[in-house]
Structure formats: structure tokens, C-alpha cells
N, C-alpha and C. Protein backbone atom coordinates (compact mmCIF):
# COMPACT_ATOMS: atom_id res chain seq x y z
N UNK A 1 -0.88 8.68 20.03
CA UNK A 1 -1.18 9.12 18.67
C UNK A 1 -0.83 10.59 18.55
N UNK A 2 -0.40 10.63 17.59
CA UNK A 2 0.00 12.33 17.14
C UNK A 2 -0.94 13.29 17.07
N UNK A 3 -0.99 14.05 16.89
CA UNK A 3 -2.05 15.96 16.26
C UNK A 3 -2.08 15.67 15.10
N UNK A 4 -3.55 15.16 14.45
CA UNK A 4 -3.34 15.08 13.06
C UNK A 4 -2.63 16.73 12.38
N UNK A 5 -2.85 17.51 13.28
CA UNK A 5 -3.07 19.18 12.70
C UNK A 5 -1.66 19.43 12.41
N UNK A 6 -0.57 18.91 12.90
CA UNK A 6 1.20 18.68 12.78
C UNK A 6 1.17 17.63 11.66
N UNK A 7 0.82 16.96 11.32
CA UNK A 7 1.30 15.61 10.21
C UNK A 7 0.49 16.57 8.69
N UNK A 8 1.03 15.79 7.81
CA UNK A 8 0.20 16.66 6.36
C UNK A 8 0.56 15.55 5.57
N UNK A 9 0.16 14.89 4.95
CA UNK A 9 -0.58 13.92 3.53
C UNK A 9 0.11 14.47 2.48
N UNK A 10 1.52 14.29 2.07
CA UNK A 10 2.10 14.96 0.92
C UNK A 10 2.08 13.79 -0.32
N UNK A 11 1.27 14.38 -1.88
CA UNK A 11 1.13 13.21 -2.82
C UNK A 11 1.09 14.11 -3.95
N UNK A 12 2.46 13.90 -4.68
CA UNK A 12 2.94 14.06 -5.97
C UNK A 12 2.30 13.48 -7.21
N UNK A 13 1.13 13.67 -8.22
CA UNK A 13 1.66 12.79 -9.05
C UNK A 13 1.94 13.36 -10.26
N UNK A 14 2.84 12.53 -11.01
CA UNK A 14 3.71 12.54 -11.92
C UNK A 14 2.98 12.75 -13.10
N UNK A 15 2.97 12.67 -14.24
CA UNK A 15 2.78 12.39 -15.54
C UNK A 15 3.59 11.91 -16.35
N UNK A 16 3.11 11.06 -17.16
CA UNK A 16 4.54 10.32 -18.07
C UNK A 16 5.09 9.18 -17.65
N UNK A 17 4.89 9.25 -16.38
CA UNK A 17 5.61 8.13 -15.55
C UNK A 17 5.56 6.84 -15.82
N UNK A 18 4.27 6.71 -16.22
CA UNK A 18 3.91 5.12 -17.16
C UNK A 18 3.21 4.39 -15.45
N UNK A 19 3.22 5.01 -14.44
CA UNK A 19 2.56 4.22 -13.26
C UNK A 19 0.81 5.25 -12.67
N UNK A 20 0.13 4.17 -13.24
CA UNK A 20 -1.49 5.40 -13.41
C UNK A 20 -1.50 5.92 -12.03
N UNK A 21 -2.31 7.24 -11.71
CA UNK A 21 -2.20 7.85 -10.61
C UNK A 21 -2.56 7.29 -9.35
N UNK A 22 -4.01 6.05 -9.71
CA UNK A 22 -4.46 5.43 -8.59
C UNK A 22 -3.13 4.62 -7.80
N UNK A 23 -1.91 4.51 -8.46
CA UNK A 23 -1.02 3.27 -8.30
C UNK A 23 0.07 4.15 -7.07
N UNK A 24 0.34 5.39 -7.69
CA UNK A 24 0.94 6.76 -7.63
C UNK A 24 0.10 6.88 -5.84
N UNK A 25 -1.12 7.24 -5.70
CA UNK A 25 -1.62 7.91 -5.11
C UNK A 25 -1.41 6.48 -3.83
N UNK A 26 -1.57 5.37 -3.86
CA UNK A 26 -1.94 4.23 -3.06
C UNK A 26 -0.43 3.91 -2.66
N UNK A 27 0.60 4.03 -3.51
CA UNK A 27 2.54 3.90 -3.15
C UNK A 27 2.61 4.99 -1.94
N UNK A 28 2.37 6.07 -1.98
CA UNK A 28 2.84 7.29 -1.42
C UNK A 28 1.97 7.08 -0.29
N UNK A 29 0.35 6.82 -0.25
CA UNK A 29 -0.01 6.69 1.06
C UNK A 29 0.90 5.47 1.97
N UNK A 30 0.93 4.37 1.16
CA UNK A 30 1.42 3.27 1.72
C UNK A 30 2.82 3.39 2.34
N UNK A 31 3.31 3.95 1.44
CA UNK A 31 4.78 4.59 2.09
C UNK A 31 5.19 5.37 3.23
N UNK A 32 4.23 6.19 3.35
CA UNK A 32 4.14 7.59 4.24
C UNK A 32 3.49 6.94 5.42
N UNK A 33 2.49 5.61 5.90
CA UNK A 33 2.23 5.26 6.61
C UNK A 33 2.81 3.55 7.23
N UNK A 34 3.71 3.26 6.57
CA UNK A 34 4.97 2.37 6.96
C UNK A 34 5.65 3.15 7.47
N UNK A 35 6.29 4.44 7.27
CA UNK A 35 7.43 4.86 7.44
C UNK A 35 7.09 6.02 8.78
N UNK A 36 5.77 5.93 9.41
CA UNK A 36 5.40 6.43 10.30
C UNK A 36 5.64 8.01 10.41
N UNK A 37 5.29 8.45 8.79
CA UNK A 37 5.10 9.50 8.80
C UNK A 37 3.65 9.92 9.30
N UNK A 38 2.89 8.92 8.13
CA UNK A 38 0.98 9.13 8.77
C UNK A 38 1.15 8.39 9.94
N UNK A 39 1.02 8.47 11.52
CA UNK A 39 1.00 8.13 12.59
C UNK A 39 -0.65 6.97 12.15
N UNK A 40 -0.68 6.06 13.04
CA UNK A 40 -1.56 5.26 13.42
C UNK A 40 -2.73 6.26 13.78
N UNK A 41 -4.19 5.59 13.04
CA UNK A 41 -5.30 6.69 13.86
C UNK A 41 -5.18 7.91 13.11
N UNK A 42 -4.13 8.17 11.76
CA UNK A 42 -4.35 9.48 10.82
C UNK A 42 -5.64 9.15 10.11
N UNK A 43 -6.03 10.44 10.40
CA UNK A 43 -7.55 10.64 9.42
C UNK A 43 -7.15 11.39 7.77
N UNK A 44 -7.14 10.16 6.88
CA UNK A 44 -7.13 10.75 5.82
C UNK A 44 -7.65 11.76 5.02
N UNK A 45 -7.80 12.33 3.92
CA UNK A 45 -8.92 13.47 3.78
C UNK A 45 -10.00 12.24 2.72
N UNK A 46 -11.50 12.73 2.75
CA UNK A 46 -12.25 12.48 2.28
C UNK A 46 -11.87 11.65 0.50
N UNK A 47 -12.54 10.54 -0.28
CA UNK A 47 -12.06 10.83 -1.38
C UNK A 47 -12.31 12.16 -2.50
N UNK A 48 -13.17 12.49 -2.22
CA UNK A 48 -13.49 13.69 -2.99
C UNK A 48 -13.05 14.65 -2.51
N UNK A 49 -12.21 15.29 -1.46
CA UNK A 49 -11.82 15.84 -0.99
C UNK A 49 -9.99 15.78 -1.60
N UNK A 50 -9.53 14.55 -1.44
CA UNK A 50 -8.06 14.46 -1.94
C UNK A 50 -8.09 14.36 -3.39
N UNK A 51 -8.99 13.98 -4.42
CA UNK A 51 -9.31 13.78 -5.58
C UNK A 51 -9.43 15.52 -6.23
N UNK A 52 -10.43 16.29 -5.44
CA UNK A 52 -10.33 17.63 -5.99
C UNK A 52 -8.61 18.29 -5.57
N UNK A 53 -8.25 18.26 -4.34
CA UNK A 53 -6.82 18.82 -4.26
C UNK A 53 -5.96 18.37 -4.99
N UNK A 54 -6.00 16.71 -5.69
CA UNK A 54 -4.98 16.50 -6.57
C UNK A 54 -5.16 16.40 -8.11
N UNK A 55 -6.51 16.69 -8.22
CA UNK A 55 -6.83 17.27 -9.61
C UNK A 55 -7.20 15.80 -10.53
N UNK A 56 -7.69 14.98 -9.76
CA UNK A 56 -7.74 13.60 -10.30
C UNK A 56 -9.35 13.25 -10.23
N UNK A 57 -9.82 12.52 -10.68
CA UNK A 57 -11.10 11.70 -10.48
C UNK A 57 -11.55 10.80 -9.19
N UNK A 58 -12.70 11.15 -8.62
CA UNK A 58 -12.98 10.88 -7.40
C UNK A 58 -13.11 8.96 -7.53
N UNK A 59 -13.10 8.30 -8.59
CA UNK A 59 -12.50 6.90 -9.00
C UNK A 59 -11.41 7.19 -8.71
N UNK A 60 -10.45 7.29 -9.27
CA UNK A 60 -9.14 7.09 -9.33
C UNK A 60 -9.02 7.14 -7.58
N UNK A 61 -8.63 7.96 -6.78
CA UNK A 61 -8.43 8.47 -5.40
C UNK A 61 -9.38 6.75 -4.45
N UNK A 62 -10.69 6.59 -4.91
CA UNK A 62 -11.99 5.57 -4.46
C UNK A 62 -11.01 3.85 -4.52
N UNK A 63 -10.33 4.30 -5.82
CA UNK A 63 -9.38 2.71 -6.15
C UNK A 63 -8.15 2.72 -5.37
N UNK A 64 -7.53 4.03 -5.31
CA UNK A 64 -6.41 3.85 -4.44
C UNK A 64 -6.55 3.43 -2.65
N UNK A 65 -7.67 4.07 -2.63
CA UNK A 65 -8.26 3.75 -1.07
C UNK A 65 -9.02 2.15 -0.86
N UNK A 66 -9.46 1.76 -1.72
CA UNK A 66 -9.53 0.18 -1.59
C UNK A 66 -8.71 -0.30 -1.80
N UNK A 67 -7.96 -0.57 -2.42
CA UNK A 67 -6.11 -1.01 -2.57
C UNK A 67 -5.78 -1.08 -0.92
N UNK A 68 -5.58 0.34 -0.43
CA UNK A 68 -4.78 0.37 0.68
C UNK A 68 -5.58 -0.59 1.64
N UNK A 69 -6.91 -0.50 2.07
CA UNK A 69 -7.60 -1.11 2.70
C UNK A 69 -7.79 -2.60 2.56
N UNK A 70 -7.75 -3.49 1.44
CA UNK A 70 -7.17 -4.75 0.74
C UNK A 70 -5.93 -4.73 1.69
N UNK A 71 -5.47 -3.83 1.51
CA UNK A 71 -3.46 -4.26 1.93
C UNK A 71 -3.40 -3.91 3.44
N UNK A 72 -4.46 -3.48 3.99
CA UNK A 72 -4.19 -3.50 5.84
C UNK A 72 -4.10 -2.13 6.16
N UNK A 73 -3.57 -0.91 5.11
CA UNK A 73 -2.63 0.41 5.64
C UNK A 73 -3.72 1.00 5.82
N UNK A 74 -4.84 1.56 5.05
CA UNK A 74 -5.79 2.06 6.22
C UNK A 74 -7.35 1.15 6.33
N UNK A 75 -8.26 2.05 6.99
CA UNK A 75 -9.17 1.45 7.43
C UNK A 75 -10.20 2.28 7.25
N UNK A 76 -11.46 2.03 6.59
CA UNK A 76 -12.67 2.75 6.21
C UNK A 76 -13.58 2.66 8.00
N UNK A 77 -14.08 3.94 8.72
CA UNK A 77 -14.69 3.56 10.07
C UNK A 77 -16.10 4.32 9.28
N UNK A 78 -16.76 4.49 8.80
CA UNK A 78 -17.80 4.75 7.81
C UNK A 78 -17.98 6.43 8.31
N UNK A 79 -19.05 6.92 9.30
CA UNK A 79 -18.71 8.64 9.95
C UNK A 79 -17.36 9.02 9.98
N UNK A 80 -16.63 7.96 11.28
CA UNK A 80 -15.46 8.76 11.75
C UNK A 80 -14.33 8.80 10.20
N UNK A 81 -14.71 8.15 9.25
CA UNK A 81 -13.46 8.30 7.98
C UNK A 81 -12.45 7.26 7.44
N UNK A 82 -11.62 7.28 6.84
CA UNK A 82 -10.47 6.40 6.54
C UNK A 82 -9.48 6.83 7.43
N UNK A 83 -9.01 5.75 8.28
CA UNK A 83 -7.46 5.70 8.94
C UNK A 83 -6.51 5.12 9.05
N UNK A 84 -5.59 5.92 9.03
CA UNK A 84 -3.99 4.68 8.83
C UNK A 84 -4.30 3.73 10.04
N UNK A 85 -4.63 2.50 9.57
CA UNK A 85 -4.48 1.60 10.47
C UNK A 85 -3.15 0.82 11.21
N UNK A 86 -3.13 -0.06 12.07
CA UNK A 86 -2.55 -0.01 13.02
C UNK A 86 -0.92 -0.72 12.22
N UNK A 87 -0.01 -0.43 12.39
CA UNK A 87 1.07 -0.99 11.62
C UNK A 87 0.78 -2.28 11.06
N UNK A 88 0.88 -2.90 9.97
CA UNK A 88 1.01 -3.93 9.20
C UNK A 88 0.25 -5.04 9.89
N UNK A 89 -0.79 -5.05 10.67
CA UNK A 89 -1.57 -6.42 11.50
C UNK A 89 -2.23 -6.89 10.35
N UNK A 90 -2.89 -6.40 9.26
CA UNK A 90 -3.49 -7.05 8.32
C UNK A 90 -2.96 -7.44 7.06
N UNK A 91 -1.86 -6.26 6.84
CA UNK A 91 -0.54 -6.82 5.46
C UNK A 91 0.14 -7.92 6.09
N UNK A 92 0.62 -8.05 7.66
CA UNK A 92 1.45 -9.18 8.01
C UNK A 92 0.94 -10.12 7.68
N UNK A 93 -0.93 -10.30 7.88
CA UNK A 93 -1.21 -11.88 8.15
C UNK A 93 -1.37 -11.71 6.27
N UNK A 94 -1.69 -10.88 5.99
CA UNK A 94 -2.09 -11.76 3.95
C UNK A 94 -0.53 -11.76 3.72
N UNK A 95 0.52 -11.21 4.28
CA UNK A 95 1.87 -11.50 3.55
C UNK A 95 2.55 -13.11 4.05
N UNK A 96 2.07 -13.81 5.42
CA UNK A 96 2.05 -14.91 6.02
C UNK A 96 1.03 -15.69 5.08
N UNK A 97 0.09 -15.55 4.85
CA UNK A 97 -0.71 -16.56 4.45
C UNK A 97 -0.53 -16.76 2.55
N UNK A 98 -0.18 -15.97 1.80
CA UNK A 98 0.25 -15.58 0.34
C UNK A 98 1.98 -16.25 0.90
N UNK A 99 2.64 -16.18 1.75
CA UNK A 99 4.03 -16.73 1.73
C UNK A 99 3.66 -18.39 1.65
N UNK A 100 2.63 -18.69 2.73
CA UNK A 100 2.61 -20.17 3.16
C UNK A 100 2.11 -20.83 1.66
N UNK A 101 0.98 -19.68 1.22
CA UNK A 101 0.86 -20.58 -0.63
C UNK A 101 1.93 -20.81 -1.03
N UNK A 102 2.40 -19.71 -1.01
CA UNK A 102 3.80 -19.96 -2.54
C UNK A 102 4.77 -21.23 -2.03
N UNK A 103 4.74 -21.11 -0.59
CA UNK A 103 5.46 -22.21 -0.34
C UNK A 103 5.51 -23.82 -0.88
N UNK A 104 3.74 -23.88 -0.67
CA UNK A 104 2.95 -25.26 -1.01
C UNK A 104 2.92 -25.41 -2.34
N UNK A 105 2.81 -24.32 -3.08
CA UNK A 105 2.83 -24.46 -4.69
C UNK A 105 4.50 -24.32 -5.14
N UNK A 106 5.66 -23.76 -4.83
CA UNK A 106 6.47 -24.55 -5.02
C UNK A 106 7.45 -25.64 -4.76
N UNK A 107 7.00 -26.23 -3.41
CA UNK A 107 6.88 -27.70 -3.51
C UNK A 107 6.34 -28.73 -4.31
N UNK A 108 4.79 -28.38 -4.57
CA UNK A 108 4.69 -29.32 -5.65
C UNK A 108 4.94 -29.38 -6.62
N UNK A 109 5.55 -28.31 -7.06
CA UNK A 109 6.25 -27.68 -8.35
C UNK A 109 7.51 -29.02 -8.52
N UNK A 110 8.09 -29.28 -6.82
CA UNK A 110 9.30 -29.91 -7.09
C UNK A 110 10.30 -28.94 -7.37
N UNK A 111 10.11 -27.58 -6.80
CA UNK A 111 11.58 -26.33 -6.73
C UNK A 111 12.00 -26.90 -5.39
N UNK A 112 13.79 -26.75 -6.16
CA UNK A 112 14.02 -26.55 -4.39
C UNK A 112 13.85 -25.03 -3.83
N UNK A 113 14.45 -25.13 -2.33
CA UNK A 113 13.92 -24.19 -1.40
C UNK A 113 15.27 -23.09 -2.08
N UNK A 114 16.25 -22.93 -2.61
CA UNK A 114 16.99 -22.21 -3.13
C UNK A 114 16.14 -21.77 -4.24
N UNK A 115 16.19 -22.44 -5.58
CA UNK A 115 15.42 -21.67 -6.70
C UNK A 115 14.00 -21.32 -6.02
N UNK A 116 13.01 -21.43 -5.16
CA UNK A 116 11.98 -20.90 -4.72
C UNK A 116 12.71 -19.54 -3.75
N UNK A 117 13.65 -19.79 -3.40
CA UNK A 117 14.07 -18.24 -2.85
C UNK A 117 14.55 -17.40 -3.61
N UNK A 118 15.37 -17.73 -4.57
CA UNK A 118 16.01 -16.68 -6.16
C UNK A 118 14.69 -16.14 -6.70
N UNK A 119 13.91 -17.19 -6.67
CA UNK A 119 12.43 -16.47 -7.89
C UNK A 119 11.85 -15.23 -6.85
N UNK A 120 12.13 -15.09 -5.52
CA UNK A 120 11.10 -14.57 -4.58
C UNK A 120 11.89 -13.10 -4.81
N UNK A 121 13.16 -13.70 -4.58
CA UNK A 121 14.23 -12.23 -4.75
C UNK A 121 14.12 -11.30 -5.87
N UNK A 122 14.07 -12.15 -6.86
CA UNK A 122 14.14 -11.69 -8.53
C UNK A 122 12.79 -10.84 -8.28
N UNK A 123 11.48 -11.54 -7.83
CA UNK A 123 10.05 -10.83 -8.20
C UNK A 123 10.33 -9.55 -7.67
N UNK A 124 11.17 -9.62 -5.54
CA UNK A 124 11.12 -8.44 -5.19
C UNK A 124 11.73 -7.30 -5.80
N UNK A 125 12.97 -7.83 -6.54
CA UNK A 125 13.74 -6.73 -6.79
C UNK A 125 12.78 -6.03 -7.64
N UNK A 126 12.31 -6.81 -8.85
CA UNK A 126 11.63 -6.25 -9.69
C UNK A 126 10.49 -5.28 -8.88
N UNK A 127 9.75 -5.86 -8.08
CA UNK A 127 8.90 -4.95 -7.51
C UNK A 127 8.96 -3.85 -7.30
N UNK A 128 10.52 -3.66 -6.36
CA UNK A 128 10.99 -2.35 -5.74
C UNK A 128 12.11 -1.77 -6.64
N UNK A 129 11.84 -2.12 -7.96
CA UNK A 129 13.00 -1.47 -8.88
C UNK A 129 14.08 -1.59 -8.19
N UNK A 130 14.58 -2.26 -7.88
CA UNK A 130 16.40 -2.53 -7.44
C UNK A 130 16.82 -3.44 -8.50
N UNK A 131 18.19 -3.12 -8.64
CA UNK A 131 18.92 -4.08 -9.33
C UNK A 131 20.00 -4.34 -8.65
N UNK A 132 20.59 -6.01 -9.37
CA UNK A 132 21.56 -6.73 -8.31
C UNK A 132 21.30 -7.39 -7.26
């Protein structure tokens, strides 16, 4: 594990953007700790703590941190804090078990396994703003 005291928590948010800050604030953690910028075992800052530095509501910052924790990226240890948890062990299994639904529901749908893969593509692109 890294020096938390070398790594730093960098979070922009926008205005105008049309994506609310909790959404803003929960992308950028999520991002920054896939991409192994926040090392495994990073101690996030407090919510009221990142909420006053980013000038936001200690809700807003409270929703983005249950989001992430829902999605596996960090982990509430109650004293020791929120930490980037361990790469994707808990997004893998809800992204395995949310795949195996969609699977079962479009089978009985009667899609084939092609149009059930176009719709999956289409959602991602949309997700990750790509086009094509």
C-alpha cells in the first residue's frame, strides 16, 4: 500500500453541467480509484471534511459515499474511516450477478443473444458518452 501523504483526492465540480455534484463527486472518486490513482487502503477525508473543502453539503458528499460503497469502491471501517476498497471484489460480483439477470430476463423476453448484446452496447455507450 502506498503513503497516503504522496496520493491527494483531486475533485472538480462543475456547474451547469446538468450532472448534480453527488454524481460529479462519486464519478471522480470511482475513477481515481479504478485507475489506481487512490491506492487500495486510501483513507478518504471525512464527509464533512470533503463537503466543507468542496463547498457542497455534507448530504450531497454522505450520498456520494453510499453510492461508492453500494458499488464496492470504498468501504465505511466506522473509527478507522472510509477506504478505497480492494479492486472491484464487490462491483465484480453485483456486475456478475446484474449480468446473470439480464441474461434470464432476456431470454424470456425471447431476444436473441445478438440483439441482447447490441442493447448492452447501446446502454454502455450511452453510459460512458461514446458514440459509434
Amino acid at each position: 500500500m502506498r503513503d497516503n501523504r504522496r496520493v491527494t483526492l483531486k475533485i472538480d465540480i462543475e456547474d451547469g453541467t446538468g450532472v448534480a455534484p453527488y454524481e460529479q463527486v462519486r464519478a471522480q472518486i470511482s475513477e481515481q480509484a479504478r485507475a489506481g490513482v487512490l491506492p487500495v487502503g486510501y483513507r478518504l477525508p471525512t464527509v464533512r471534511g470533503l463537503a466543507e473543502e468542496l463547498g457542497l453539503a455534507a448530504n450531497t458528499v454522505a450520498k456520494a459515499y453510499r453510492a461508492l460503497e453500494a458499488d464496492g469502491v470504498i468501504e465505511t471501517r466506522g473509527r478507522n474511516g472510509t477506504l478505497v476498497a480492494a479492486a472491484g471484489s464487490a462491483a465484480d460480483r453485483t456486475a456478475a450477478s446484474d449480468a446473470q439477470a439480464y441474461a434470464e430476463r432476456v431470454r424470456r423476453l425471447g431476444l436473441s443473444e445478438a440483439a441482447a448484446l447490441a442493447a448492452v452496447r447501446d446502454a454502455l455507450r450511452a453510459a460512458y458518452g461514446e458514440s459509434g
